[in-house]
PDB file of N, CA and C in Angstrom:
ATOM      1  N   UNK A   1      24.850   5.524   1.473  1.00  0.00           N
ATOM      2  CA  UNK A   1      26.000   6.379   1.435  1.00  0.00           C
ATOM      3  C   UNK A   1      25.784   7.554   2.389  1.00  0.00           C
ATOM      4  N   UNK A   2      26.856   8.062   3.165  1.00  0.00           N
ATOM      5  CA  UNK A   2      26.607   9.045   4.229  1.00  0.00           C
ATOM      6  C   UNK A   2      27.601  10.513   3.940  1.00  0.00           C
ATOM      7  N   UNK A   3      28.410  10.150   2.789  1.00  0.00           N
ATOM      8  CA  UNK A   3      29.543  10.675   2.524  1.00  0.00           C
ATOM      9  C   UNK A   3      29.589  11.157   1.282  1.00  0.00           C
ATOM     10  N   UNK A   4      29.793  10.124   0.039  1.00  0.00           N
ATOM     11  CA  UNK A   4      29.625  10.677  -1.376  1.00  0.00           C
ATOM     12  C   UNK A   4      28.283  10.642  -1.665  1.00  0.00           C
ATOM     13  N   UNK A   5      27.995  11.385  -2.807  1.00  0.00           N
ATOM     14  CA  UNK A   5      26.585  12.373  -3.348  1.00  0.00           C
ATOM     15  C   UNK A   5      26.632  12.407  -4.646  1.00  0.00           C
ATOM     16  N   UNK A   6      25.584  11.360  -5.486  1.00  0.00           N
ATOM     17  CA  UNK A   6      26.173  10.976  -6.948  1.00  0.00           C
ATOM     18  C   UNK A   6      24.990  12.204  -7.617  1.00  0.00           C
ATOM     19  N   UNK A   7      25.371  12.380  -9.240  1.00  0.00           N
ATOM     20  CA  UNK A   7      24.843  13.194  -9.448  1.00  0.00           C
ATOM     21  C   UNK A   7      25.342  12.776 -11.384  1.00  0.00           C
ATOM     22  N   UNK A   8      24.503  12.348 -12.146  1.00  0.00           N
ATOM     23  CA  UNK A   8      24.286  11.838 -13.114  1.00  0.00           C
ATOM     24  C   UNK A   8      24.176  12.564 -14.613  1.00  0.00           C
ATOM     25  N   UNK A   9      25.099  12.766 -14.829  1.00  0.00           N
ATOM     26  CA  UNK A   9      25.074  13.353 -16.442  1.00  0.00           C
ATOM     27  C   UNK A   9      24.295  12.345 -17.385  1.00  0.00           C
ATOM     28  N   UNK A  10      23.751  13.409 -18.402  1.00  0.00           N
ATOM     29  CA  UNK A  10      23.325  12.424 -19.473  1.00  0.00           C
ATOM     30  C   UNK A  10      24.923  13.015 -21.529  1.00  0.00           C
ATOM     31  N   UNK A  11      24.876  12.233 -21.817  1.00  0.00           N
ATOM     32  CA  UNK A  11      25.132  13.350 -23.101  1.00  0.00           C
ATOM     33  C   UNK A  11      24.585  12.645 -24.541  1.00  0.00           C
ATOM     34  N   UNK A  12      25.192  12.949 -25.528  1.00  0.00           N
ATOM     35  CA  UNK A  12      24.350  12.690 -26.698  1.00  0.00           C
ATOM     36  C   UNK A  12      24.853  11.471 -27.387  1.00  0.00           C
ATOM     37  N   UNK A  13      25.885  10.464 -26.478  1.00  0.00           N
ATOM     38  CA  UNK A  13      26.475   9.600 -27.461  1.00  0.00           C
ATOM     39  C   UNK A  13      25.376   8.421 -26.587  1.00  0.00           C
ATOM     40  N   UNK A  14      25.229   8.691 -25.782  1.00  0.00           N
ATOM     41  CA  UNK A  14      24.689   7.529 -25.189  1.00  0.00           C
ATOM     42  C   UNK A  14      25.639   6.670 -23.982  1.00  0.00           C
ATOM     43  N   UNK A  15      26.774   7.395 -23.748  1.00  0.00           N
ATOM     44  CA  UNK A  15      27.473   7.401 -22.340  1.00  0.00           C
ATOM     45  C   UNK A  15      27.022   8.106 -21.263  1.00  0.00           C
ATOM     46  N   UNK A  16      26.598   7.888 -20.347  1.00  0.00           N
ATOM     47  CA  UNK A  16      26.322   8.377 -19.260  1.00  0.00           C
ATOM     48  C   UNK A  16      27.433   8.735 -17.824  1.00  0.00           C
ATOM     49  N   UNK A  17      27.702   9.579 -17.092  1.00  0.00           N
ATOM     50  CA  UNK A  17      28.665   9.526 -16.348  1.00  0.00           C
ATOM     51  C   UNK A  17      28.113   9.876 -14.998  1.00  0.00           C
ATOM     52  N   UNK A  18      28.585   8.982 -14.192  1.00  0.00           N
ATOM     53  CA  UNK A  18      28.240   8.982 -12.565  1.00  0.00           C
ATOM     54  C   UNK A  18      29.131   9.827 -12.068  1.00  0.00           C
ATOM     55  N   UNK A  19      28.644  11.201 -11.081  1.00  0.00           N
ATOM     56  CA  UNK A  19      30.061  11.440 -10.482  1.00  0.00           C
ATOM     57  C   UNK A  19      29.908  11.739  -8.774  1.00  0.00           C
ATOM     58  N   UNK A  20      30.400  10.941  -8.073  1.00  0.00           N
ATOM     59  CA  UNK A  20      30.648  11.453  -6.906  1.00  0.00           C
ATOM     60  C   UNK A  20      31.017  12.063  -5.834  1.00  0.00           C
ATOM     61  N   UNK A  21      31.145  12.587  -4.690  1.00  0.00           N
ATOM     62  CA  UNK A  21      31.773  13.472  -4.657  1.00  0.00           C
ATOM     63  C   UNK A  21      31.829  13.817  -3.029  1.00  0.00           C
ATOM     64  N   UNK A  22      33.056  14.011  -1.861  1.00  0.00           N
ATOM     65  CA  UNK A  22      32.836  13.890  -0.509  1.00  0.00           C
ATOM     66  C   UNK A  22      33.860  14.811  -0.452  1.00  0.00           C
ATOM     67  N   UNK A  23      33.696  15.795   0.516  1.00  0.00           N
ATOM     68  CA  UNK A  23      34.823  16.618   1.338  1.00  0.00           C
ATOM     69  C   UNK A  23      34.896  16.611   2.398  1.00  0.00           C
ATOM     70  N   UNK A  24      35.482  16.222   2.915  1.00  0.00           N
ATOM     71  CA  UNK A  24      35.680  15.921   4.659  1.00  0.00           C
ATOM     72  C   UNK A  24      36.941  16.361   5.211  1.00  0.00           C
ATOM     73  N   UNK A  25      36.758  16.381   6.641  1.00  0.00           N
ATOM     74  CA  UNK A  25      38.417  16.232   7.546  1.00  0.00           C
ATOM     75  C   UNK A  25      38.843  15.031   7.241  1.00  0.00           C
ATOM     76  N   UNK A  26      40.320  15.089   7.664  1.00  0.00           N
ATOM     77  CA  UNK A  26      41.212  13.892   7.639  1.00  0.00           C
ATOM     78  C   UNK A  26      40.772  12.806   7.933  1.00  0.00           C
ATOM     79  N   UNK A  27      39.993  13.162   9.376  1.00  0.00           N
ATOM     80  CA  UNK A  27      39.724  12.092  10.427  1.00  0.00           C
ATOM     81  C   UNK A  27      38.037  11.350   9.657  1.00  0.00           C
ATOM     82  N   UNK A  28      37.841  11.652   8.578  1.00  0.00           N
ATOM     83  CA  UNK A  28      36.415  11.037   8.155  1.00  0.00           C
ATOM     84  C   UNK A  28      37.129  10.718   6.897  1.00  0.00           C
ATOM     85  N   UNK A  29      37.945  10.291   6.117  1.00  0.00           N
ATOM     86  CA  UNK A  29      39.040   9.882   4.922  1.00  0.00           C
ATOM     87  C   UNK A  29      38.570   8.658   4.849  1.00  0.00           C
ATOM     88  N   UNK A  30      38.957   7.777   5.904  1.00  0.00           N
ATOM     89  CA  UNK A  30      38.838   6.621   6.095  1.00  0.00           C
ATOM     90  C   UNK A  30      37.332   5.819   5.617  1.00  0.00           C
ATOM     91  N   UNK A  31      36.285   6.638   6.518  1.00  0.00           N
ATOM     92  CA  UNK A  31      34.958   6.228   6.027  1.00  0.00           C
ATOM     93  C   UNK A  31      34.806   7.120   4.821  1.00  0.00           C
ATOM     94  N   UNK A  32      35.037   7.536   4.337  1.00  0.00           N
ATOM     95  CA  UNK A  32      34.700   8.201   2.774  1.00  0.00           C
ATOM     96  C   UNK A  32      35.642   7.043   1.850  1.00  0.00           C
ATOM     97  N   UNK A  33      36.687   6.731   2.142  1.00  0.00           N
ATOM     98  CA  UNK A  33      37.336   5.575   0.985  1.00  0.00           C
ATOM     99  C   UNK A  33      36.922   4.001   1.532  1.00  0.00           C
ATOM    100  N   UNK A  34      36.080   4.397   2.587  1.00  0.00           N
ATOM    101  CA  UNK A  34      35.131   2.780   2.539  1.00  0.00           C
ATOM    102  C   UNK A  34      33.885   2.869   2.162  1.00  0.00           C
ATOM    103  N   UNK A  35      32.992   4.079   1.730  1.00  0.00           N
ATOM    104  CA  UNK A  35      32.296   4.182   0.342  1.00  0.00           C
ATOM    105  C   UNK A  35      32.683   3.995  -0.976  1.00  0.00           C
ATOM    106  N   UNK A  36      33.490   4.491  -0.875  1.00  0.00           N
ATOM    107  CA  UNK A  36      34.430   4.222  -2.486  1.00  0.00           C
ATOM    108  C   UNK A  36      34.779   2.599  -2.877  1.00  0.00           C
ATOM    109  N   UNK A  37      35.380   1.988  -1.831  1.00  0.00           N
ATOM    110  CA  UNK A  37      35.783   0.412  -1.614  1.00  0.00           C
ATOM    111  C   UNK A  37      34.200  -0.597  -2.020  1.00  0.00           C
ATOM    112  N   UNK A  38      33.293   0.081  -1.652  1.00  0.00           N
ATOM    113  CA  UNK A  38      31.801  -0.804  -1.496  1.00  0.00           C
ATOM    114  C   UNK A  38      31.219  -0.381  -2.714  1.00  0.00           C
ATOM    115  N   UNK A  39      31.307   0.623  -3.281  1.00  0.00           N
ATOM    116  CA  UNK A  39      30.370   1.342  -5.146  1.00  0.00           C
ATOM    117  C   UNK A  39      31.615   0.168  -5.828  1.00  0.00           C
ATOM    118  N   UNK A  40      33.070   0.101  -5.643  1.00  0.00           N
ATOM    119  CA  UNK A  40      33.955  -0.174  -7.110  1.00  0.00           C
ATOM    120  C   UNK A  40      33.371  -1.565  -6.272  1.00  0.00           C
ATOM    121  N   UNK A  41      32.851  -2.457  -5.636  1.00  0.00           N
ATOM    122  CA  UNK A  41      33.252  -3.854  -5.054  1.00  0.00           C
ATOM    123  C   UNK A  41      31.924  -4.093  -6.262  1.00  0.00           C
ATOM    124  N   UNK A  42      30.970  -3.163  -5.889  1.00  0.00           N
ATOM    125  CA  UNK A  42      29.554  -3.402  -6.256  1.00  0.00           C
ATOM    126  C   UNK A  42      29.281  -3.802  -7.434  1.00  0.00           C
ATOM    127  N   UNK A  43      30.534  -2.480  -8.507  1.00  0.00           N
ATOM    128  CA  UNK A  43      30.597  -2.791  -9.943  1.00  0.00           C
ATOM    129  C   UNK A  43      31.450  -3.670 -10.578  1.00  0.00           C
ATOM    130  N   UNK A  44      32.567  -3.976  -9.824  1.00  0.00           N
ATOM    131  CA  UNK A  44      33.503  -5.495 -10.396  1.00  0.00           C
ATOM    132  C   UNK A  44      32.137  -6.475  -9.885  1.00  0.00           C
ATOM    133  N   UNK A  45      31.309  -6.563  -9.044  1.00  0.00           N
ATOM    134  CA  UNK A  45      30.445  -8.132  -8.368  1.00  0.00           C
ATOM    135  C   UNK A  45      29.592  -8.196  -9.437  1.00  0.00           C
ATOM    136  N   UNK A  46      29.432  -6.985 -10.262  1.00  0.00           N
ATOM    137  CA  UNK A  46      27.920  -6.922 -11.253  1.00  0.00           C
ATOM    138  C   UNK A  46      28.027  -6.911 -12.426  1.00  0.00           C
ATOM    139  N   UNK A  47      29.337  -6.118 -12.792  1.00  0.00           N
ATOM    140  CA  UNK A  47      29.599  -5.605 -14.156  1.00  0.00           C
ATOM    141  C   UNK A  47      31.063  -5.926 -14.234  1.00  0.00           C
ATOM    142  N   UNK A  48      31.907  -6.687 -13.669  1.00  0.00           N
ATOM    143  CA  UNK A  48      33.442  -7.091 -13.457  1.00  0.00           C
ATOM    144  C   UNK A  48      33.805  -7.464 -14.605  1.00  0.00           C
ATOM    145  N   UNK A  49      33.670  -7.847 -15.609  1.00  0.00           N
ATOM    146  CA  UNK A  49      34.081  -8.783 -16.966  1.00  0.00           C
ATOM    147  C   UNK A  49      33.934  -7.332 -18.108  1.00  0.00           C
ATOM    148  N   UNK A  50      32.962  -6.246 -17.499  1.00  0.00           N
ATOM    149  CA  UNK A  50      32.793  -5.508 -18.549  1.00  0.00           C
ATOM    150  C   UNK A  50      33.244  -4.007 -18.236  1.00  0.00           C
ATOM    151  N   UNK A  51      34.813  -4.178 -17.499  1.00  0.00           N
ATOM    152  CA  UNK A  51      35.342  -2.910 -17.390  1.00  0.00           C
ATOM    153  C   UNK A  51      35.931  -2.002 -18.782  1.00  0.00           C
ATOM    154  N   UNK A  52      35.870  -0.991 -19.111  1.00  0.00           N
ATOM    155  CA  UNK A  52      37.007  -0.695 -19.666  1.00  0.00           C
ATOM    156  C   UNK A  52      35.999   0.350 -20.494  1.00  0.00           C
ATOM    157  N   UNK A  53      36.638   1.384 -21.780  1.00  0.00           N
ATOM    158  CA  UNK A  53      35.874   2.679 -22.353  1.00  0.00           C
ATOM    159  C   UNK A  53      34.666   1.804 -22.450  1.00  0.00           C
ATOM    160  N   UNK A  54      33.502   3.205 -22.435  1.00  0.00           N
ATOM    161  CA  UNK A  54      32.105   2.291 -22.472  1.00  0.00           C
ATOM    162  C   UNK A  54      32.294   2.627 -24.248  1.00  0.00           C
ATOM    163  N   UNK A  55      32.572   3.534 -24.989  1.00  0.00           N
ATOM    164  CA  UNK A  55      33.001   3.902 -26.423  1.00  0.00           C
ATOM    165  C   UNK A  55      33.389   2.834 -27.157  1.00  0.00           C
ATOM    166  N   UNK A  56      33.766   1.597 -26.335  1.00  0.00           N
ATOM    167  CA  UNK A  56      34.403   0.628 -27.165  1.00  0.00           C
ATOM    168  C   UNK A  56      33.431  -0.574 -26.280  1.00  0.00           C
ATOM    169  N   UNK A  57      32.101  -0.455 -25.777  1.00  0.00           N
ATOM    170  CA  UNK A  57      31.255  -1.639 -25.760  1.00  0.00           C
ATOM    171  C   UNK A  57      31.279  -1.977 -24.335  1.00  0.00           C
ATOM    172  N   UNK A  58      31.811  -1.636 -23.387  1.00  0.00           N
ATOM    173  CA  UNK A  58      32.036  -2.028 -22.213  1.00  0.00           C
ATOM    174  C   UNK A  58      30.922  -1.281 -21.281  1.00  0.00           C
ATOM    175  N   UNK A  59      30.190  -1.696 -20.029  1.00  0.00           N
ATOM    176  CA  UNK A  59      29.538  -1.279 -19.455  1.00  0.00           C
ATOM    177  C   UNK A  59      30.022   0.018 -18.523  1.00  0.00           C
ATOM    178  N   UNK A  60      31.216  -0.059 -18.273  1.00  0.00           N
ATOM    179  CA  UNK A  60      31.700   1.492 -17.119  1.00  0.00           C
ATOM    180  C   UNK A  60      33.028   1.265 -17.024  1.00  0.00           C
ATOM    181  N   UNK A  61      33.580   2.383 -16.870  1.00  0.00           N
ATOM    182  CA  UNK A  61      35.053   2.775 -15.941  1.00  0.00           C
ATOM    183  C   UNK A  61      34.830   3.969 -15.209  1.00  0.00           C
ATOM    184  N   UNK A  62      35.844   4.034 -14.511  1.00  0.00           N
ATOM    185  CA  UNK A  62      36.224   4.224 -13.523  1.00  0.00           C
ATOM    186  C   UNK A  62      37.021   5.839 -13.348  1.00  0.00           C
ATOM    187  N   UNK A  63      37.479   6.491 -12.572  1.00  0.00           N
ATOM    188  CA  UNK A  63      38.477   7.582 -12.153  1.00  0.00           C
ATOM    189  C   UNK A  63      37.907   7.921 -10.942  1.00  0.00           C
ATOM    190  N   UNK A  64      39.332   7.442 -10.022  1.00  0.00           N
ATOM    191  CA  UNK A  64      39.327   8.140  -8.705  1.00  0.00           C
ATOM    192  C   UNK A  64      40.199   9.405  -8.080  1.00  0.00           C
ATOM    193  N   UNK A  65      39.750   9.996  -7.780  1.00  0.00           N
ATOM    194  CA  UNK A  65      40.746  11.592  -7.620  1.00  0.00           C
ATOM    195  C   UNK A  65      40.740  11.779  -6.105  1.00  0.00           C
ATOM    196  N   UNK A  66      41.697  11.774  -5.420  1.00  0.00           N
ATOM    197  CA  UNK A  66      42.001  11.969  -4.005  1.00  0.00           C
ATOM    198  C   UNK A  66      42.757  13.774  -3.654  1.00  0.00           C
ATOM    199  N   UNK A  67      42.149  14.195  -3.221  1.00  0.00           N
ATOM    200  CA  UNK A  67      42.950  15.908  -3.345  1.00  0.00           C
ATOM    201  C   UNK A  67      43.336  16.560  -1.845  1.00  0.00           C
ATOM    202  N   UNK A  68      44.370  16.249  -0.645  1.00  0.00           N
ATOM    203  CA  UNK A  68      44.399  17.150  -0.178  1.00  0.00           C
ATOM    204  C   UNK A  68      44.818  18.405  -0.325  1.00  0.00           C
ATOM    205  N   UNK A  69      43.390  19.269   0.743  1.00  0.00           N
ATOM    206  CA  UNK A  69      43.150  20.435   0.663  1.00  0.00           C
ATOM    207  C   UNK A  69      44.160  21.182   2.376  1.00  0.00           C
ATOM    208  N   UNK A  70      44.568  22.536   2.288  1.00  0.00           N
ATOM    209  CA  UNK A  70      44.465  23.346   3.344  1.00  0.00           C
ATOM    210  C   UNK A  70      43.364  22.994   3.996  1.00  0.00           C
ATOM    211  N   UNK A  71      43.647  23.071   5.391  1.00  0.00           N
ATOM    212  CA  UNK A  71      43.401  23.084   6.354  1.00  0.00           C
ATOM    213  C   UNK A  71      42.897  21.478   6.797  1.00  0.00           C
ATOM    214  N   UNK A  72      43.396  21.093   6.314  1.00  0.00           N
ATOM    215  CA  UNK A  72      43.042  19.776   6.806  1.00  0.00           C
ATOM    216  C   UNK A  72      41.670  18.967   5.885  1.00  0.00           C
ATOM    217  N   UNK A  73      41.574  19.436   4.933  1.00  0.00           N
ATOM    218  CA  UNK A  73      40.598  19.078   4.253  1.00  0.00           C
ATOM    219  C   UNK A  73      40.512  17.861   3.267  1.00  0.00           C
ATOM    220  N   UNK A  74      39.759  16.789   2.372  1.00  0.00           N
ATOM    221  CA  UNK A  74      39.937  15.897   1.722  1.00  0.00           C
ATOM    222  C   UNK A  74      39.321  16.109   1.250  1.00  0.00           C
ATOM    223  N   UNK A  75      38.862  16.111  -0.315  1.00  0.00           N
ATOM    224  CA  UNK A  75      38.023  15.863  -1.338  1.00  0.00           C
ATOM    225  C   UNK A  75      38.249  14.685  -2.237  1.00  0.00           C
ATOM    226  N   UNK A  76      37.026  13.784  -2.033  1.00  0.00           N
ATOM    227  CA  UNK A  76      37.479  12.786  -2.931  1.00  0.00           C
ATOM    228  C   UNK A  76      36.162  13.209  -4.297  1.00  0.00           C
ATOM    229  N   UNK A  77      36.639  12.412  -5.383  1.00  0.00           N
ATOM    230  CA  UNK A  77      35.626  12.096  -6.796  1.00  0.00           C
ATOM    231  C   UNK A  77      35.588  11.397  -7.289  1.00  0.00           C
ATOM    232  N   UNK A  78      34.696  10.606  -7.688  1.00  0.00           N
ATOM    233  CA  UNK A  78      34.658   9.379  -7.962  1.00  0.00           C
ATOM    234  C   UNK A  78      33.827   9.194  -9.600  1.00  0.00           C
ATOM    235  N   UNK A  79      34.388   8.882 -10.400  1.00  0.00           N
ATOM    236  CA  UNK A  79      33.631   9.272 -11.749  1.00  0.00           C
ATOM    237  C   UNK A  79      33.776   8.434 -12.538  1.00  0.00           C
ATOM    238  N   UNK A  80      31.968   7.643 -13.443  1.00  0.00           N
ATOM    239  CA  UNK A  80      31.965   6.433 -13.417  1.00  0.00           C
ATOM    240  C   UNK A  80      31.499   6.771 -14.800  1.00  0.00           C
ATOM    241  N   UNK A  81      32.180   6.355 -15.713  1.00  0.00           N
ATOM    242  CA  UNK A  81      31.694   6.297 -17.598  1.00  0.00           C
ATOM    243  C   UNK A  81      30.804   5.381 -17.705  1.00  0.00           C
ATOM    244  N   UNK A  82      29.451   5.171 -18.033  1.00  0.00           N
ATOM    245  CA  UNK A  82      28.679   4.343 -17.717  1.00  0.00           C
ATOM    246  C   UNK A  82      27.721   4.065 -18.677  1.00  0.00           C
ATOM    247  N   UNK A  83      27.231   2.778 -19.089  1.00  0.00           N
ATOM    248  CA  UNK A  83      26.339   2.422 -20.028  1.00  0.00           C
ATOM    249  C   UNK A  83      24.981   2.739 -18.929  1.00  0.00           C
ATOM    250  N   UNK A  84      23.772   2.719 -20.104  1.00  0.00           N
ATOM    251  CA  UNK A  84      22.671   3.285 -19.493  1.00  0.00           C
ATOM    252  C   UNK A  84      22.243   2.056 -18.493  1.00  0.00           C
ATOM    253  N   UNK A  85      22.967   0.864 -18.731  1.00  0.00           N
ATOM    254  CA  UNK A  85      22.321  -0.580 -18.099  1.00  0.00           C
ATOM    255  C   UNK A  85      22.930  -0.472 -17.263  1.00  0.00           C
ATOM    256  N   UNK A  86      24.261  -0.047 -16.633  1.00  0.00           N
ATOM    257  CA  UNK A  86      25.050  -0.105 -15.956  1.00  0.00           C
ATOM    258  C   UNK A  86      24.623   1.074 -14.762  1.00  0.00           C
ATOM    259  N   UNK A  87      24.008   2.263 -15.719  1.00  0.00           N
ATOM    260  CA  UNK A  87      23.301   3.444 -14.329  1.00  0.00           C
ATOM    261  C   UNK A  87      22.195   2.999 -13.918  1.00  0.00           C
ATOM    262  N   UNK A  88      21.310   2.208 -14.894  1.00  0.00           N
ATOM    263  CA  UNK A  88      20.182   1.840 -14.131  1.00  0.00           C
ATOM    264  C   UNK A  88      20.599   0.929 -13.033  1.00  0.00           C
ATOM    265  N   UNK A  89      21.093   0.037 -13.194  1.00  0.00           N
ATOM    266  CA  UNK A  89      21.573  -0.973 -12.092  1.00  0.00           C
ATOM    267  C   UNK A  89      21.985  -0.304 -10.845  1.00  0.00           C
ATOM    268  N   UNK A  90      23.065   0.727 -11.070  1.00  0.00           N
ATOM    269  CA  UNK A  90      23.566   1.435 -10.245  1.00  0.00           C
ATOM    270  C   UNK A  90      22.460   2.471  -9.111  1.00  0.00           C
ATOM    271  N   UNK A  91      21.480   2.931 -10.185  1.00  0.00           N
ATOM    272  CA  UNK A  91      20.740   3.645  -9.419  1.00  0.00           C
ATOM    273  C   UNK A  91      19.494   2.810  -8.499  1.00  0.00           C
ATOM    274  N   UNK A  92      19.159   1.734  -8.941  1.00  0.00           N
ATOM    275  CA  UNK A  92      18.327   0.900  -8.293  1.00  0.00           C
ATOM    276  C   UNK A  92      19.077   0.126  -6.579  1.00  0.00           C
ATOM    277  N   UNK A  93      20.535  -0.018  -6.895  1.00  0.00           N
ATOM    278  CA  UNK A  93      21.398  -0.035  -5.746  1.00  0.00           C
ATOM    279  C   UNK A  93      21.405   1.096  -4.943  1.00  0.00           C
ATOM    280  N   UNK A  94      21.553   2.258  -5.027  1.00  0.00           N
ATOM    281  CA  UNK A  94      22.647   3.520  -4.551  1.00  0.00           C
ATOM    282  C   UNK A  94      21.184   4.858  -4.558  1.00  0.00           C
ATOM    283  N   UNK A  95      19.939   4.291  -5.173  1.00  0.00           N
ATOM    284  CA  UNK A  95      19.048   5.608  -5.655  1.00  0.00           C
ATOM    285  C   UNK A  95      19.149   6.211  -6.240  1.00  0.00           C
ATOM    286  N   UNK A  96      19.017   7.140  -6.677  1.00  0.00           N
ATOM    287  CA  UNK A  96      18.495   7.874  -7.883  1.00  0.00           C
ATOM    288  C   UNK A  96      19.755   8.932  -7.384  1.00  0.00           C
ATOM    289  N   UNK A  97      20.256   9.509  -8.721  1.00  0.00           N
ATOM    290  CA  UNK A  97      21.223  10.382  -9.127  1.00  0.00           C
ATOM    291  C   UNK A  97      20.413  11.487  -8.984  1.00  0.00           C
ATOM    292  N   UNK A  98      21.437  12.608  -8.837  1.00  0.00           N
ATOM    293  CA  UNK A  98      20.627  14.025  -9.100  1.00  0.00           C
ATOM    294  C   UNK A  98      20.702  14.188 -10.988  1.00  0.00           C
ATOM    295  N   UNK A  99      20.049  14.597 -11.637  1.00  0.00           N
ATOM    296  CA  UNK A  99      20.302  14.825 -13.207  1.00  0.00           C
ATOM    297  C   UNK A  99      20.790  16.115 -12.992  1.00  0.00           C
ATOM    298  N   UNK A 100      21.630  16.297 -14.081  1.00  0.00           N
ATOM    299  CA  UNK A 100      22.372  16.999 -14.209  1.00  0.00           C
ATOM    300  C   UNK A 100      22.493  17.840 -15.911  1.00  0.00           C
TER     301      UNK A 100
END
């Protein structure tokens, strides 16, 4: 990844949440939502059957937030509800999260 910068919550239920995170010009949009395109490809190729609340048994979902900013700015976020099997996997792909 050259763009988003994951950074790994823990909390006390035993959900974990991935969140990512890129601000760029316009003109770098494109390669920042073809990071985004390659993490969600990664987790439907691995974990696809087990979308949906991880609260109700499922390995991860999803929320994508697209925000233009003044001056020409983009912030994307990318934020992943995640079983602990599902971050390990993730982090053995993508490296290690910052803890948070």
């Amino acid at each position: 990844m050259h763009f988003l910068t994951f950074d790994l919550t823990d909390s006390s239920d035993d959900i974990l949440t991935l969140e990512a995170m890129a601000s760029t010009r316009e003109a770098e949009h494109a390669a920042v939502m073809a990071e985004v395109a390659q993490v969600l490809a990664w987790a439907q190729a691995e974990f696809g059957g087990r979308q949906g609340p991880v609260e109700d048994g499922n390995a991860w979902d999803h929320e994508l937030l697209v925000q233009h900013e003044a001056g020409g700015w983009v912030t994307v976020t990318l934020t992943f509800c995640a079983s602990a099997e599902f971050a390990e996997a993730f982090q053995k792909i993508y490296g290690e999260a910052e803890d948070q």
